[in-house]
C-alpha atoms as a PDB file:
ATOM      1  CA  UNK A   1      34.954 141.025  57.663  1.00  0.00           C
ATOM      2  CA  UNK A   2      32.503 139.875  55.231  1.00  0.00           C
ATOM      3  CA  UNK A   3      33.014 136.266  56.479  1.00  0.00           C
ATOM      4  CA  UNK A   4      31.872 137.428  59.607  1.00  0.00           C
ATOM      5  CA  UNK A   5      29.023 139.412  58.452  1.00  0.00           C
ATOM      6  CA  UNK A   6      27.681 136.278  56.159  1.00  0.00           C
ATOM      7  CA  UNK A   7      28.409 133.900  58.973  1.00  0.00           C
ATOM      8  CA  UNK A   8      25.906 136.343  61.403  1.00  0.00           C
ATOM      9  CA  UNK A   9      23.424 136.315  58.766  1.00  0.00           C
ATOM     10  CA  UNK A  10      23.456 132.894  58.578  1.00  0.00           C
ATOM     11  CA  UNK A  11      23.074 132.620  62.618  1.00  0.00           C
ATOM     12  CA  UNK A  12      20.262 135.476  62.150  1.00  0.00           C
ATOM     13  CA  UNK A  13      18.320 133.579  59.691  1.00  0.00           C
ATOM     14  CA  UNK A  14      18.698 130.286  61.762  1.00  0.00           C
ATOM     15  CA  UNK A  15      17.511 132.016  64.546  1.00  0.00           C
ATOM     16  CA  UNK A  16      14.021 133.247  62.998  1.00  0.00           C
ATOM     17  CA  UNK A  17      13.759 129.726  61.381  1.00  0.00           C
ATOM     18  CA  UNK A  18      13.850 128.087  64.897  1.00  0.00           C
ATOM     19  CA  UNK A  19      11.554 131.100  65.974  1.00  0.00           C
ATOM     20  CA  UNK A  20       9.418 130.317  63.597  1.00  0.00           C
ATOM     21  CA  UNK A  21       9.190 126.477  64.066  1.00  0.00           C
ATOM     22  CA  UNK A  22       8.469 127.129  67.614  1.00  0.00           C
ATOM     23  CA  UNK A  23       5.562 129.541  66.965  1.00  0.00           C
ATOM     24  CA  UNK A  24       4.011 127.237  64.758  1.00  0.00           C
ATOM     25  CA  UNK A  25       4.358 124.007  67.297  1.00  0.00           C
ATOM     26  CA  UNK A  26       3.109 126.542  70.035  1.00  0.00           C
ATOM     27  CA  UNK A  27      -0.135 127.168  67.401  1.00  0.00           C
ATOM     28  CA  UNK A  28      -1.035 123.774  66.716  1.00  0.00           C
ATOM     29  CA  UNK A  29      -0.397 122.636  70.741  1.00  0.00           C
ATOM     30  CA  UNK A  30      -2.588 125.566  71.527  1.00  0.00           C
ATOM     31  CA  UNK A  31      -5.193 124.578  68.458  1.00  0.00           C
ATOM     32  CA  UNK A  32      -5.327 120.830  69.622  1.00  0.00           C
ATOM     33  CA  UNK A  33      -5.916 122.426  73.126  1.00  0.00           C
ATOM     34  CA  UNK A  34      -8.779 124.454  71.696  1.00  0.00           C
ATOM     35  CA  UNK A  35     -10.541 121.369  69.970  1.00  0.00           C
ATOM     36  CA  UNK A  36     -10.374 119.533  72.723  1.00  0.00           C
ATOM     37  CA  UNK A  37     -12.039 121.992  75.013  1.00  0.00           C
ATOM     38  CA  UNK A  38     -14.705 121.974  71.838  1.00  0.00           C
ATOM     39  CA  UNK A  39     -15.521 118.361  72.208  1.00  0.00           C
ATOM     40  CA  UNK A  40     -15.871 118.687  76.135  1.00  0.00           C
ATOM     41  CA  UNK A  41     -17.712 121.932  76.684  1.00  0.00           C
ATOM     42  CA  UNK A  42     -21.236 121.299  74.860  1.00  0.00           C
ATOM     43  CA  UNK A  43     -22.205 119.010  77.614  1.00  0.00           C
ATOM     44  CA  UNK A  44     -20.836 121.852  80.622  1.00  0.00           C
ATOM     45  CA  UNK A  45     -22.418 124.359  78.580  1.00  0.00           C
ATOM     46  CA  UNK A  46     -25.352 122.710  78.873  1.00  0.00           C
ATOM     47  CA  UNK A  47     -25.354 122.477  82.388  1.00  0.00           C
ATOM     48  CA  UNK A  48     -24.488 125.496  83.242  1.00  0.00           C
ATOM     49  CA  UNK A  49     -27.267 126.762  80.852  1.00  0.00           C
ATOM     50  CA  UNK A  50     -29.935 124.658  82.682  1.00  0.00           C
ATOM     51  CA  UNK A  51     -28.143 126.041  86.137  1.00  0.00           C
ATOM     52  CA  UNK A  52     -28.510 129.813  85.437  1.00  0.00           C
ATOM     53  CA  UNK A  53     -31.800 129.134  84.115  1.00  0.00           C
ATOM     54  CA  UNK A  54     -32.887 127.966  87.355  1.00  0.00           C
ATOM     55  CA  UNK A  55     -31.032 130.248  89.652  1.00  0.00           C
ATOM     56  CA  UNK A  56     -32.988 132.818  87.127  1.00  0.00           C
ATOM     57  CA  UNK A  57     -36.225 131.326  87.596  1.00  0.00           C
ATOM     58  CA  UNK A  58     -35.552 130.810  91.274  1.00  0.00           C
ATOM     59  CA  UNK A  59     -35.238 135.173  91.896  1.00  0.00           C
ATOM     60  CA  UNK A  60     -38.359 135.295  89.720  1.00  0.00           C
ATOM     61  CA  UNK A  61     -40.486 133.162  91.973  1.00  0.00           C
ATOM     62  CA  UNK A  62     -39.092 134.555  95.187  1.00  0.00           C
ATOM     63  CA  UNK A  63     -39.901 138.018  93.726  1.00  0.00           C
ATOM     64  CA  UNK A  64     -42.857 137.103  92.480  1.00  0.00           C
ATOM     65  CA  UNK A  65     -44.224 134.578  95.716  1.00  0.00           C
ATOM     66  CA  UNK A  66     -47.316 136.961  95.837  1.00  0.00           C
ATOM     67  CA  UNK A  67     -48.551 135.847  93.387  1.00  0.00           C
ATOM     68  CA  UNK A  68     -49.034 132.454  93.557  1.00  0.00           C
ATOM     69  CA  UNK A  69     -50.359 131.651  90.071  1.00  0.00           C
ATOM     70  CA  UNK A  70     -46.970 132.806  88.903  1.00  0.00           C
ATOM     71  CA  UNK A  71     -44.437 131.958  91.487  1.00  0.00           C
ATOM     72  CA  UNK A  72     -45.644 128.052  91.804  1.00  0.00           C
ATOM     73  CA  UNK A  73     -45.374 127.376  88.179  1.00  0.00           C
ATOM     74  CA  UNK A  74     -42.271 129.236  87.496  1.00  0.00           C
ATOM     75  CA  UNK A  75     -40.444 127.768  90.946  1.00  0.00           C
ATOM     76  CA  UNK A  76     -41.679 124.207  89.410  1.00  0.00           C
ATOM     77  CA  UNK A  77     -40.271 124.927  86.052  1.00  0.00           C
ATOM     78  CA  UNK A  78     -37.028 126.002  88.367  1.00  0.00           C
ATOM     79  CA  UNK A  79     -37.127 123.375  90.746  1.00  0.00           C
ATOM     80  CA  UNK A  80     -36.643 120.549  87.566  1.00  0.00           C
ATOM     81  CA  UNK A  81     -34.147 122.418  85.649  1.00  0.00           C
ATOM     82  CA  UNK A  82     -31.975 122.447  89.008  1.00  0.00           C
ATOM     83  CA  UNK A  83     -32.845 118.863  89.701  1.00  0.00           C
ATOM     84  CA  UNK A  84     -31.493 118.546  86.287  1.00  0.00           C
ATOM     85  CA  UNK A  85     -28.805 120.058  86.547  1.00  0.00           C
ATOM     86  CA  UNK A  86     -27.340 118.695  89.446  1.00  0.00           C
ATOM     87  CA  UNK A  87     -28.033 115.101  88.344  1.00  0.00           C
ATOM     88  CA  UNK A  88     -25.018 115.567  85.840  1.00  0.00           C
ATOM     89  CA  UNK A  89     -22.693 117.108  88.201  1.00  0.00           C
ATOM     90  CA  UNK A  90     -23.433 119.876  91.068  1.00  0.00           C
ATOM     91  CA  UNK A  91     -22.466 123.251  90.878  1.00  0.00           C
ATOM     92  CA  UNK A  92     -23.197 126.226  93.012  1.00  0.00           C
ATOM     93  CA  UNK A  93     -25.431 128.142  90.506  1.00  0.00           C
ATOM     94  CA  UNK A  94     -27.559 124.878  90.744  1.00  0.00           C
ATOM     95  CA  UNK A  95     -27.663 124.453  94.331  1.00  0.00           C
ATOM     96  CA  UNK A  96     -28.561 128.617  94.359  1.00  0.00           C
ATOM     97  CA  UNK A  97     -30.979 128.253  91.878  1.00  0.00           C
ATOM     98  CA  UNK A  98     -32.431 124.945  94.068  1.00  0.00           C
ATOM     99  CA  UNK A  99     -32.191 126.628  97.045  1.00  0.00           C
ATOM    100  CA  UNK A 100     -33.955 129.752  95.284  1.00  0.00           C
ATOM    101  CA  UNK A 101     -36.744 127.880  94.039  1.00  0.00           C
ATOM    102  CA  UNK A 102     -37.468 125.611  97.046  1.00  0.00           C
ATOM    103  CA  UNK A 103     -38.043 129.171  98.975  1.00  0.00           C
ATOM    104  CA  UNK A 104     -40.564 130.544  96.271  1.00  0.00           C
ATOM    105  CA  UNK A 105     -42.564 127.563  95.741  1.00  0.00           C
ATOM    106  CA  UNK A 106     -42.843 127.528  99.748  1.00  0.00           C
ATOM    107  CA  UNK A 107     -43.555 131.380  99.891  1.00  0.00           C
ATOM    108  CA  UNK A 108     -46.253 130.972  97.246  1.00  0.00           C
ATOM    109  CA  UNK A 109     -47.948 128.054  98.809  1.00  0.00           C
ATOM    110  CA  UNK A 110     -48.051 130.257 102.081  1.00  0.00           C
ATOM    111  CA  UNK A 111     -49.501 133.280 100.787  1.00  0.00           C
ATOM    112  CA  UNK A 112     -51.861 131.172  98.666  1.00  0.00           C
ATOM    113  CA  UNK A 113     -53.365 129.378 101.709  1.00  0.00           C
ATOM    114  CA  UNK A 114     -53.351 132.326 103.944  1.00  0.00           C
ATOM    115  CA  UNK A 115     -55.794 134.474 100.947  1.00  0.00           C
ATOM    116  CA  UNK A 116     -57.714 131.096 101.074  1.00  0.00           C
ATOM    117  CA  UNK A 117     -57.612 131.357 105.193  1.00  0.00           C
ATOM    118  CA  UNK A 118     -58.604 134.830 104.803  1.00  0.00           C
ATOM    119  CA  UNK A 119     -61.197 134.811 102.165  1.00  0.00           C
ATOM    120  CA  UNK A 120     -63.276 132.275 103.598  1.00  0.00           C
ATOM    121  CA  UNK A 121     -64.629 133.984 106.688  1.00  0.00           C
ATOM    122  CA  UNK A 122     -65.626 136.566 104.362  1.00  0.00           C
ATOM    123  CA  UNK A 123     -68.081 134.059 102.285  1.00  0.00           C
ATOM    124  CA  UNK A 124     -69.462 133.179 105.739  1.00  0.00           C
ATOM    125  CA  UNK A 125     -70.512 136.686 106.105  1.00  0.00           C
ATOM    126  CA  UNK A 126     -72.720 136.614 102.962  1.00  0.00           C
END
């Protein structure tokens, strides 16, 4: 009887030992996993940084397209961080903050030309 006991102590204690080797393999697997990602994500986090800053600056100058003296700067500023964006690899927050920008700096120019369109006649009046 106490053979048996000692032997499944023995088995018990080899069993947390493996248990515990295995935890500590799936640790460092999952810590040279995490390093790597380290190395690799500075570069996609800088994309995708200069991507939401454009799709940002992109509903700024669409909201702000009346008012052309801050919608053409800011869709500018947009339009370059996009461009930049997608030069090192495309991704849809670029293409939406493109896309975005391209229709305020268009806006802007329109309502810009049609005050001009409209305000001249006026000066003809005076």
């Amino acid at each position: 009887m106490e053979q048996e006991l000692y032997q499944e102590t023995e088995d018990v204690a080899e069993i947390q030992v493996l248990e515990t080797n295995e935890e500590t393999e799936s640790r460092d697997q999952t810590m040279d996993e995490a390093s790597w990602r380290d190395d690799t994500t500075f570069e996609e986090t800088s994309r995708n940084s200069k991507a939401v800053a454009s799709l940002v600056l992109g509903i700024i100058a669409v909201l702000f397209c009346g008012l052309p003296i801050i919608g053409v700067p800011v869709s500018i500023i947009g339009l370059v961080l996009a461009m930049g964006s997608k030069k090192h690899g495309a991704s849809g927050l670029a293409t939406a903050g493109l896309v975005l920008n391209i229709i305020g700096l268009v806006l802007s120019v329109l309502v810009f030309l049609s005050a001009c369109l409209l305000i001249q006649p006026l000066f003809w009046l005076l």
